[in-house]
N, C-alpha and C. Protein backbone atom coordinates (compact mmCIF):
# COMPACT_ATOMS: atom_id res chain seq x y z
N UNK A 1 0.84 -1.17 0.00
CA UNK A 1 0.00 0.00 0.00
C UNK A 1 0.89 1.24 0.00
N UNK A 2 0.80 2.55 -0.55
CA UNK A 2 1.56 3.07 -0.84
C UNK A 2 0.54 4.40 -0.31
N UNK A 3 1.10 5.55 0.47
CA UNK A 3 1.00 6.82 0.66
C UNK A 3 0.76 7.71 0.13
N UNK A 4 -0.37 8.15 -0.27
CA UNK A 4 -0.22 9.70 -1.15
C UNK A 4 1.34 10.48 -0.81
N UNK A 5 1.50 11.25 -1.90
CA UNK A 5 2.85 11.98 -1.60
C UNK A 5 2.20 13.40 -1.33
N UNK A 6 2.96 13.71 0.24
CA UNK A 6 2.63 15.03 0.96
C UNK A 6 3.46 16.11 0.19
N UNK A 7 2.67 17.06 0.03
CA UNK A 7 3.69 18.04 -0.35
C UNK A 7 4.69 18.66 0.83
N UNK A 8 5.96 18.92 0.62
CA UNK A 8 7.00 19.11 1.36
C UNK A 8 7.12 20.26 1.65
N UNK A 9 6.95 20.32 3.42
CA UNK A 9 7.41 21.92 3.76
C UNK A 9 8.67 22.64 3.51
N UNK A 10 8.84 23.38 3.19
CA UNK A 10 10.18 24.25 2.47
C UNK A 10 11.00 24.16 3.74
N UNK A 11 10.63 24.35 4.81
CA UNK A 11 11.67 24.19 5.89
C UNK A 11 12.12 23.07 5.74
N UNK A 12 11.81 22.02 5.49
CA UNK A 12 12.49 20.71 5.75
C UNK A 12 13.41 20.38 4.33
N UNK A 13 13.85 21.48 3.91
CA UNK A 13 14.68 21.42 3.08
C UNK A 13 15.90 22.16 3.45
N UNK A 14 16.06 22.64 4.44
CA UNK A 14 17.30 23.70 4.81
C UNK A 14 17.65 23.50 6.23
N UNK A 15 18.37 23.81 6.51
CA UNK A 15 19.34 24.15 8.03
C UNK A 15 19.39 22.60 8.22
N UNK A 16 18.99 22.49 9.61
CA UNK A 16 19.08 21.06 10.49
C UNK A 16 18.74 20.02 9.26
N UNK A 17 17.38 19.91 9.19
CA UNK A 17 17.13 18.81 8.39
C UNK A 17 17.95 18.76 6.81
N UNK A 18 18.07 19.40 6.39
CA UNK A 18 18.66 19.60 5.16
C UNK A 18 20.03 18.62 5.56
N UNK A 19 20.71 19.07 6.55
CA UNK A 19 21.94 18.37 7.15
C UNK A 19 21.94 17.03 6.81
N UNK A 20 20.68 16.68 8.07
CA UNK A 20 20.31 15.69 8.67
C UNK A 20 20.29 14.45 7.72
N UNK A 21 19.47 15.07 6.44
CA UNK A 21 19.38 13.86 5.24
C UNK A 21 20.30 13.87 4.67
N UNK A 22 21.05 14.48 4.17
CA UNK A 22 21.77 14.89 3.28
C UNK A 22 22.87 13.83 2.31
N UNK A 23 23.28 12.68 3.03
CA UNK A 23 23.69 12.04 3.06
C UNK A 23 23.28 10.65 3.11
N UNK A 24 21.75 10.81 3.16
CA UNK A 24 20.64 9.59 2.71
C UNK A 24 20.73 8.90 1.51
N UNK A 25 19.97 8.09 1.54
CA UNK A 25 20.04 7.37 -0.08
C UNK A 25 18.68 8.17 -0.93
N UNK A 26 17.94 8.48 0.60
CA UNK A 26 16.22 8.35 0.23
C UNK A 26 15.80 9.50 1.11
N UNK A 27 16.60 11.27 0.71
CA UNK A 27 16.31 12.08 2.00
C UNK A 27 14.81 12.26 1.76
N UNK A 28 14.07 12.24 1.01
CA UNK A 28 12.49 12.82 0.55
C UNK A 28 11.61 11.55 1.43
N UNK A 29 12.00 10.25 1.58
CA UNK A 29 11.41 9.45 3.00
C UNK A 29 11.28 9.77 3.94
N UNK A 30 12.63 10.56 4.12
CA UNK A 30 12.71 11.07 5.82
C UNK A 30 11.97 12.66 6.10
N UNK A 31 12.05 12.87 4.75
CA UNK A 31 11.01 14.46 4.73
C UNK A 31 9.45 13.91 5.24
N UNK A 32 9.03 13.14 4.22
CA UNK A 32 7.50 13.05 4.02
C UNK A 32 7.54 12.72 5.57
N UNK A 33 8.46 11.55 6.05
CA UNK A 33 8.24 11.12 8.00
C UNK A 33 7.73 11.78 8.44
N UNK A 34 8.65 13.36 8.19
CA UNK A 34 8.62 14.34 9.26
C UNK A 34 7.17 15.09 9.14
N UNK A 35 6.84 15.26 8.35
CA UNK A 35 5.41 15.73 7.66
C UNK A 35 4.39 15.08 7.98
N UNK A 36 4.54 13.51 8.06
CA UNK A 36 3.23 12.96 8.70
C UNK A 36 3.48 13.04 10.24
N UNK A 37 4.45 13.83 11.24
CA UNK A 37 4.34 13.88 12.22
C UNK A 37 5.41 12.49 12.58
N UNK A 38 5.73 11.86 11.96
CA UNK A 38 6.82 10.67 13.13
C UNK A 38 8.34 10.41 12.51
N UNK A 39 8.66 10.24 13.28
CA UNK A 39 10.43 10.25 13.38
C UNK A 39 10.98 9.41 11.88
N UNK A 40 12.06 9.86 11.18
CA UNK A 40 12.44 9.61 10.40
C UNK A 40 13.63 8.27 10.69
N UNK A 41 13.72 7.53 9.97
CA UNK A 41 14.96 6.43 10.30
C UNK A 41 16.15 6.70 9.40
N UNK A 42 16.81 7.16 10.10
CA UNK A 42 18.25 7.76 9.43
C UNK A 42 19.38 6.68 9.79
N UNK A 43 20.17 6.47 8.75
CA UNK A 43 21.17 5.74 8.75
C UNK A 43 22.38 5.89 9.68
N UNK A 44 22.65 5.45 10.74
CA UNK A 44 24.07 5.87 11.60
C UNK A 44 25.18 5.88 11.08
N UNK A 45 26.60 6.55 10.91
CA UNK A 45 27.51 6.22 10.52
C UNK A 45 27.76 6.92 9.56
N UNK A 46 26.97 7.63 8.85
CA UNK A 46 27.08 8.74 7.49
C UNK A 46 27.43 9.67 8.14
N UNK A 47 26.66 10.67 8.66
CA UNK A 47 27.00 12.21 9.11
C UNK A 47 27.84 12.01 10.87
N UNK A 48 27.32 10.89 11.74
CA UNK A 48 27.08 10.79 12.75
C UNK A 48 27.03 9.82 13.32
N UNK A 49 27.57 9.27 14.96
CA UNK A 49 27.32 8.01 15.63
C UNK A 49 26.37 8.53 16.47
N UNK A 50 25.72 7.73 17.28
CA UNK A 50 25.01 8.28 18.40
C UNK A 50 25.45 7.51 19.69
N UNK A 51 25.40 8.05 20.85
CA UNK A 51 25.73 8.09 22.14
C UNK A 51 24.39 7.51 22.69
N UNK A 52 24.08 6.33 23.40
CA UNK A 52 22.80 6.65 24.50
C UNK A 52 22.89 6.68 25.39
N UNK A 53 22.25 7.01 26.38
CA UNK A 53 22.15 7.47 27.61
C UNK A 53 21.10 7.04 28.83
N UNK A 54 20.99 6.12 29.43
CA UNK A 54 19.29 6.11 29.86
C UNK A 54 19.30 7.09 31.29
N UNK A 55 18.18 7.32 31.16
CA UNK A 55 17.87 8.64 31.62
C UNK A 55 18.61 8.57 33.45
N UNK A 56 18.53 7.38 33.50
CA UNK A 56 19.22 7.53 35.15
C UNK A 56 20.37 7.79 35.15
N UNK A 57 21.55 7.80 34.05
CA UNK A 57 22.72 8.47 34.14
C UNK A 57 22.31 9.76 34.31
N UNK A 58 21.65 9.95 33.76
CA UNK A 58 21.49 12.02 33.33
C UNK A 58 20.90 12.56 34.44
N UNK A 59 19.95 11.90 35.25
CA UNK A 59 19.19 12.49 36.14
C UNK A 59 19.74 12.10 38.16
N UNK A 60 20.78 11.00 37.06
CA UNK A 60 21.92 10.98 38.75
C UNK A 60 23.03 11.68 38.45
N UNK A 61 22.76 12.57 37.80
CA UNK A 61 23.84 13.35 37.99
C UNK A 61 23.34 15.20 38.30
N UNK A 62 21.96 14.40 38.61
CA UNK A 62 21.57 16.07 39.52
C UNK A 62 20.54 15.64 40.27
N UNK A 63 20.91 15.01 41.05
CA UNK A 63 20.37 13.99 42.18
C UNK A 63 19.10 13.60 42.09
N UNK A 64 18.61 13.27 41.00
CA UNK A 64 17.31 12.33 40.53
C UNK A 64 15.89 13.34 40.14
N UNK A 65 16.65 14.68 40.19
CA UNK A 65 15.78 15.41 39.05
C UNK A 65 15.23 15.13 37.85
N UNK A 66 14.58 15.22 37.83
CA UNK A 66 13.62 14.99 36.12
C UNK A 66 12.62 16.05 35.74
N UNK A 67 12.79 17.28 36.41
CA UNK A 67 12.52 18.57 35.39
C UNK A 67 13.43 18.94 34.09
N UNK A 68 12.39 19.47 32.78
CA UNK A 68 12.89 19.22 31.69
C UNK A 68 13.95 20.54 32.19
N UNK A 69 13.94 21.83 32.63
CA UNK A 69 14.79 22.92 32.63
C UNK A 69 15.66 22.19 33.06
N UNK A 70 15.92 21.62 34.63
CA UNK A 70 17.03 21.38 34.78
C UNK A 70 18.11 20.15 34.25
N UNK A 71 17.15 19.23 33.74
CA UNK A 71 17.86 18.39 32.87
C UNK A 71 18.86 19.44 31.24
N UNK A 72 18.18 20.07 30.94
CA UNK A 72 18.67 21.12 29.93
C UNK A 72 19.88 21.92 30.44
N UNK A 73 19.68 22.36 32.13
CA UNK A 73 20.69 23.41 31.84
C UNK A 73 22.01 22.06 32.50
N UNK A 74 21.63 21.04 32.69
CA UNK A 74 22.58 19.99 32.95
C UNK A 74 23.41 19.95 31.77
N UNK A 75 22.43 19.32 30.85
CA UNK A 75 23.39 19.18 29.64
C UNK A 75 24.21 20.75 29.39
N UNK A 76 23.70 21.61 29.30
CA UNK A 76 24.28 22.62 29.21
C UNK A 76 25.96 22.86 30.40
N UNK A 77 25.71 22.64 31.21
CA UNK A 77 26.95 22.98 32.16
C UNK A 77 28.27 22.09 31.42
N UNK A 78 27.47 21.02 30.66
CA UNK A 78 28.57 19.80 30.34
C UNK A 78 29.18 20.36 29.09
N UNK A 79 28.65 21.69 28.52
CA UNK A 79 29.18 21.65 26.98
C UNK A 79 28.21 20.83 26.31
N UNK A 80 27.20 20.08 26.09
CA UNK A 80 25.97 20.07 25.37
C UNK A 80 25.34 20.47 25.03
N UNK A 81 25.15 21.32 23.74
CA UNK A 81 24.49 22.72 23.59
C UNK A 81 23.39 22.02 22.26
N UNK A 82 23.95 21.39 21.80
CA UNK A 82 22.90 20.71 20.51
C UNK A 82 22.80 19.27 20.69
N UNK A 83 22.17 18.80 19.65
CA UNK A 83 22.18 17.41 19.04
C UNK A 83 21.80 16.30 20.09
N UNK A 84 20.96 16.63 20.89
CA UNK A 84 20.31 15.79 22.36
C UNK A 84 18.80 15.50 21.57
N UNK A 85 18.01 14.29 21.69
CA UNK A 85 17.19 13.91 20.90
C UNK A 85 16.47 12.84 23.00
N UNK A 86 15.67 12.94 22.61
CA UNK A 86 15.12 12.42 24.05
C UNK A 86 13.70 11.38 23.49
N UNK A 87 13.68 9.98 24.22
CA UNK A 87 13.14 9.28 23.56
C UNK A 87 11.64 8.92 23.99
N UNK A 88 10.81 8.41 22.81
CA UNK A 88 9.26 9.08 23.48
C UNK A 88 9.28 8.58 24.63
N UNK A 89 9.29 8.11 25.39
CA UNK A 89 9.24 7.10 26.79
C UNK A 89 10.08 8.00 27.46
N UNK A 90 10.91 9.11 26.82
CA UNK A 90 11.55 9.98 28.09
C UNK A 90 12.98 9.35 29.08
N UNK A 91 13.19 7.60 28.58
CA UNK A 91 13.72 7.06 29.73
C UNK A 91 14.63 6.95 28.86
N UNK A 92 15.41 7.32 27.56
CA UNK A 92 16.80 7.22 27.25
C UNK A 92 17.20 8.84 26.38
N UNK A 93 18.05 9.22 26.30
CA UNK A 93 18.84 10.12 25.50
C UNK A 93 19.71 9.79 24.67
N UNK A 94 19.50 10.55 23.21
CA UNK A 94 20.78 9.75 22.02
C UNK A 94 21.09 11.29 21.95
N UNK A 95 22.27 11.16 22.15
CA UNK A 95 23.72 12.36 21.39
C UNK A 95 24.03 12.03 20.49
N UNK A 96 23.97 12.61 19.17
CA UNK A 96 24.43 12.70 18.17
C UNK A 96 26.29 13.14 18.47
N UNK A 97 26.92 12.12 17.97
CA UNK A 97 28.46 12.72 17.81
C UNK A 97 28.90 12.37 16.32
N UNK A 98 30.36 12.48 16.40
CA UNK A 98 31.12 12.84 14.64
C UNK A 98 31.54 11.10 14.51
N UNK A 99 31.34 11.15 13.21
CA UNK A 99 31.12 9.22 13.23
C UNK A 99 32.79 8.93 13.63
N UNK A 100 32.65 7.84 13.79
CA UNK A 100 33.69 7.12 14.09
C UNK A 100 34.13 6.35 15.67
N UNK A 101 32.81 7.96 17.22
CA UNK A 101 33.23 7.45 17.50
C UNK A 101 32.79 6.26 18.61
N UNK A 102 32.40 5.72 18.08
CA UNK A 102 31.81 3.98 18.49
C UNK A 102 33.23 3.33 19.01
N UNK A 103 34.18 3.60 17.87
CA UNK A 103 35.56 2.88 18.05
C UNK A 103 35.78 2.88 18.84
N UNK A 104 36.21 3.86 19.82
CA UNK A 104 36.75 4.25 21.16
C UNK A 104 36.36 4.10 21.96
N UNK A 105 34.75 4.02 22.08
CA UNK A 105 33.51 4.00 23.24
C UNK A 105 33.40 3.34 24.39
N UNK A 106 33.68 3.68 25.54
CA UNK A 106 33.88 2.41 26.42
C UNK A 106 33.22 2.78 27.73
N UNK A 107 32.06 4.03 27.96
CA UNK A 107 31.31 4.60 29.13
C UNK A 107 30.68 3.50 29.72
N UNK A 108 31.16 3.34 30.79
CA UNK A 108 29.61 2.14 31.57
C UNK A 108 28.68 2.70 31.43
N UNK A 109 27.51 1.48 31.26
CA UNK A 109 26.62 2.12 31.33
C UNK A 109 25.50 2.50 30.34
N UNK A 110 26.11 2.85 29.39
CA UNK A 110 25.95 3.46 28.11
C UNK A 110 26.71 2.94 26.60
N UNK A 111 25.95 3.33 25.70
CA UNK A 111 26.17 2.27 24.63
C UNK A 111 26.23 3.33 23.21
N UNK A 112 27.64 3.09 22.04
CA UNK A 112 27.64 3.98 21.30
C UNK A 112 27.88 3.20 19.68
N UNK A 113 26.39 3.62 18.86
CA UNK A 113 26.14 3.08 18.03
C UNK A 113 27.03 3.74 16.58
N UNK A 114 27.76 2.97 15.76
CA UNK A 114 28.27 3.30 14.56
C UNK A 114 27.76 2.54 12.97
N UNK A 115 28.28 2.87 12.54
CA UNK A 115 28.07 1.87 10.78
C UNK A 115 28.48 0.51 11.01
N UNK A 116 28.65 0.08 12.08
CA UNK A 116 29.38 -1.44 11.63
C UNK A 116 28.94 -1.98 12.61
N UNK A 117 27.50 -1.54 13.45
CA UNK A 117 26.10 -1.69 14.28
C UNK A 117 25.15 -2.92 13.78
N UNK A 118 25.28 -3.75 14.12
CA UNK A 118 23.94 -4.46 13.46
C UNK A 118 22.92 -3.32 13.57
N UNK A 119 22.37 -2.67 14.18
CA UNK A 119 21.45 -1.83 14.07
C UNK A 119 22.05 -0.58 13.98
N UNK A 120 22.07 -0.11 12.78
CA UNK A 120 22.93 1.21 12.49
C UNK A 120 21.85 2.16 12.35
N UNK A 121 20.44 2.13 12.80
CA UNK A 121 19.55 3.51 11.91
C UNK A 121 18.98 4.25 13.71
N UNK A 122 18.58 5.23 13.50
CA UNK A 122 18.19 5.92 14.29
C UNK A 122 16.57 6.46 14.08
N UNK A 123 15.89 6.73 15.07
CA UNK A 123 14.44 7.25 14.89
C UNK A 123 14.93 8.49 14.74
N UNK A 124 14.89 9.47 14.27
CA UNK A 124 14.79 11.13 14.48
C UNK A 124 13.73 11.99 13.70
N UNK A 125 13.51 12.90 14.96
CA UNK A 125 12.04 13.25 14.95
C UNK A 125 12.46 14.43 13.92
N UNK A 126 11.38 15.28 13.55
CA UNK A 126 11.92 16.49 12.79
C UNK A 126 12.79 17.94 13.82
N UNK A 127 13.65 18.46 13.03
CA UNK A 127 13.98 19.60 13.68
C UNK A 127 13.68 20.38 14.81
N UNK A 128 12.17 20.71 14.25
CA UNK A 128 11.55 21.22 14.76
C UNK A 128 10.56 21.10 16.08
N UNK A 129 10.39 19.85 15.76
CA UNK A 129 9.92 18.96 17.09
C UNK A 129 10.74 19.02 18.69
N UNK A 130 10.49 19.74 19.21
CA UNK A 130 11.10 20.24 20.38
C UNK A 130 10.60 19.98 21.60
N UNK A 131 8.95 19.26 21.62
CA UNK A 131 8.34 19.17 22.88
C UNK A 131 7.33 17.65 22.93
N UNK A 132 7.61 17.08 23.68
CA UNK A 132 6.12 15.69 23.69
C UNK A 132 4.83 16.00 23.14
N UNK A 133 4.17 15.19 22.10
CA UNK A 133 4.45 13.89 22.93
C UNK A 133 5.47 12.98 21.76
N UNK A 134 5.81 11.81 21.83
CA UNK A 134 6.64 11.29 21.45
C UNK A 134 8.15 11.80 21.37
N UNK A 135 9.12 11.31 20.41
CA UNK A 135 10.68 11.25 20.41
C UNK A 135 10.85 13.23 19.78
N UNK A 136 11.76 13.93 20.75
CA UNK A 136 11.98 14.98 20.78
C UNK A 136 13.26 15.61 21.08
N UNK A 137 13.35 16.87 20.07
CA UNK A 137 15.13 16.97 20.65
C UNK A 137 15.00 17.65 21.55
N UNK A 138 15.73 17.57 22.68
CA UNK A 138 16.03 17.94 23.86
C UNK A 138 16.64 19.44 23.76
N UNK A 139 17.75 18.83 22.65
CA UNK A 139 18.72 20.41 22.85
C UNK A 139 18.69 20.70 20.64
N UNK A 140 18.59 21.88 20.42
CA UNK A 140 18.37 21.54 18.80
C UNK A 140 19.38 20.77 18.31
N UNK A 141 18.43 20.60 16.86
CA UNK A 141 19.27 19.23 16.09
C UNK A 141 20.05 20.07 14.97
N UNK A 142 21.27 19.18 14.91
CA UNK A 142 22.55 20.27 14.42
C UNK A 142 22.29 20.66 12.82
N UNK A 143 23.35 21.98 12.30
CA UNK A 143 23.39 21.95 11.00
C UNK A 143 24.22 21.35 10.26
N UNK A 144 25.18 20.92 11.30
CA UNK A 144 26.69 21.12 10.58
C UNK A 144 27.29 20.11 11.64
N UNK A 145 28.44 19.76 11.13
CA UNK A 145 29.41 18.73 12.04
C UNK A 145 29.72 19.16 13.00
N UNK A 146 29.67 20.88 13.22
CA UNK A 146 30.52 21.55 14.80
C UNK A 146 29.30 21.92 15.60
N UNK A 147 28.16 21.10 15.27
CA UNK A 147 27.30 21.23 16.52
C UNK A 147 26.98 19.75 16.84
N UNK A 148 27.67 18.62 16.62
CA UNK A 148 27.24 17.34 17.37
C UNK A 148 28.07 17.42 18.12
N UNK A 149 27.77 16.64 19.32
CA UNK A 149 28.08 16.77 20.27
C UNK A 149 29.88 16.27 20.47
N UNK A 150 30.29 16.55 21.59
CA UNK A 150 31.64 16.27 22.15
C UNK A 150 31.75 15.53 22.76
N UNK A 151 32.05 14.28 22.47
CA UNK A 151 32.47 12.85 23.03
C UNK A 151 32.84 13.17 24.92
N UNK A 152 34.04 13.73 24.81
CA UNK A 152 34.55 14.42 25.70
C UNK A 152 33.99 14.70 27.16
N UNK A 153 32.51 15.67 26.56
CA UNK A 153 31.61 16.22 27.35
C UNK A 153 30.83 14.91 27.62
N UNK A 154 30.53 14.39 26.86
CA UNK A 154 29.64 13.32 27.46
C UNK A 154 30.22 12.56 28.41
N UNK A 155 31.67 12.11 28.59
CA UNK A 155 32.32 11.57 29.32
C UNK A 155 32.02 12.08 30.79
N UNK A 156 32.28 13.34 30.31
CA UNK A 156 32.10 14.55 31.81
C UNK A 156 30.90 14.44 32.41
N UNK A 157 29.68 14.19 31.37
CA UNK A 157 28.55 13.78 31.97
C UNK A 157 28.90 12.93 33.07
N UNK A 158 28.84 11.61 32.23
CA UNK A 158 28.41 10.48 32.57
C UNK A 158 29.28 10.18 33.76
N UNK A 159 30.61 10.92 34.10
CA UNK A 159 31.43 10.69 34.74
C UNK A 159 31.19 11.19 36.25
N UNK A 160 30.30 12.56 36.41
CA UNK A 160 29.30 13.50 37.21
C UNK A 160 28.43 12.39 38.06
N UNK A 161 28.09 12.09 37.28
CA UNK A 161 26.75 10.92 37.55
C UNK A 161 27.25 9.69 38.27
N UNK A 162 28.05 9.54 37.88
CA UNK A 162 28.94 8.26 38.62
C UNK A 162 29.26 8.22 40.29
N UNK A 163 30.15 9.52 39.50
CA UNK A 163 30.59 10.16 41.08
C UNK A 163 29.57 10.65 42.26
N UNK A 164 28.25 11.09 41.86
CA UNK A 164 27.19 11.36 42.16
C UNK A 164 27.06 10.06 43.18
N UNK A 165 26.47 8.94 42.05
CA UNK A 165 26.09 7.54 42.48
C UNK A 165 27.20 7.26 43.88
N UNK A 166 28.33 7.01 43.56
CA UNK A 166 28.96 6.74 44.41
C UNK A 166 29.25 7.52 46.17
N UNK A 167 29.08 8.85 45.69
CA UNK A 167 28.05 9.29 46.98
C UNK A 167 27.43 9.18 47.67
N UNK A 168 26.25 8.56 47.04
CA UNK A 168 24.87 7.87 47.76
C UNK A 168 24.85 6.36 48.24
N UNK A 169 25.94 5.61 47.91
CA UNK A 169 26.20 4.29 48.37
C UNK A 169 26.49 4.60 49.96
């Protein structure tokens, strides 16, 4: 069964999303997605790896908060300024980072998907999609390679959180 074809909003041809596909086989799939309202399945490993996160790293690392501000200005203190995608269920976070680096990846805890993934694709919602219900970016979704995220920083996260945990033992 096959879909009428939506006509395509002009935004979803530029900035973030423009990025986002760009490097698709099939970016006009991941357009129409975004148009009927649900997350596009983008290939990992082209523009980007992704980082996950489940939400109890992120939220033990500001002592089991789960307000969206302060989860935001969390990521923010870490150097997370973009490319945070939050999943409809709320209970994991994917960071978009610069492909490759899966290789290196070794956070407890947490798990970092590349091209050589049995499951290499990602849900991502549109750009613009910023608030529930379903899969939403947390922090905006990038244009360009110098807004995915910093491996680095995530370390710093996740590393916060740890130290946190180990506190409370």
């Amino acid at each position: 069964m096959t879909h009428p074809t939506l006509p395509i909003d002009p935004r979803l041809c530029q900035g973030a999303a423009l990025w986002l596909v760009s490097r698709e086989l099939r970016p006009g799939d991941a357009r129409e997605s975004w148009m009927r309202g649900v997350v596009a399945t983008l290939q990992v490993g082209l523009h980007f790896d992704v980082v996950q996160l489940p939400s109890g790293i992120v939220e033990n690392g500001i002592c089991g908060i789960k307000d969206r501000v302060a989860i935001v200005d969390h990521f923010r203190m870490a150097g997370l300024t973009h490319s945070v995608i939050i999943s409809r269920t709320q209970t994991r976070y994917f960071l978009l980072v610069p492909p490759n680096t899966y290789q290196d990846w070794a956070e407890p805890g947490t798990q970092c998907i590349g091209r050589d993934h049995p499951t290499n694709y990602l849900g991502v919602p549109a750009p613009a999609h910023r608030e529930p219900p379903g899969a939403h970016w947390l922090m905006p979704a990038p244009e360009d390679n110098g807004m995915l995220c910093d491996p680095a920083n995530i370390r710093l996260l996740v590393g916060k959180a740890g130290r946190r945990q180990g506190q409370t033992r």
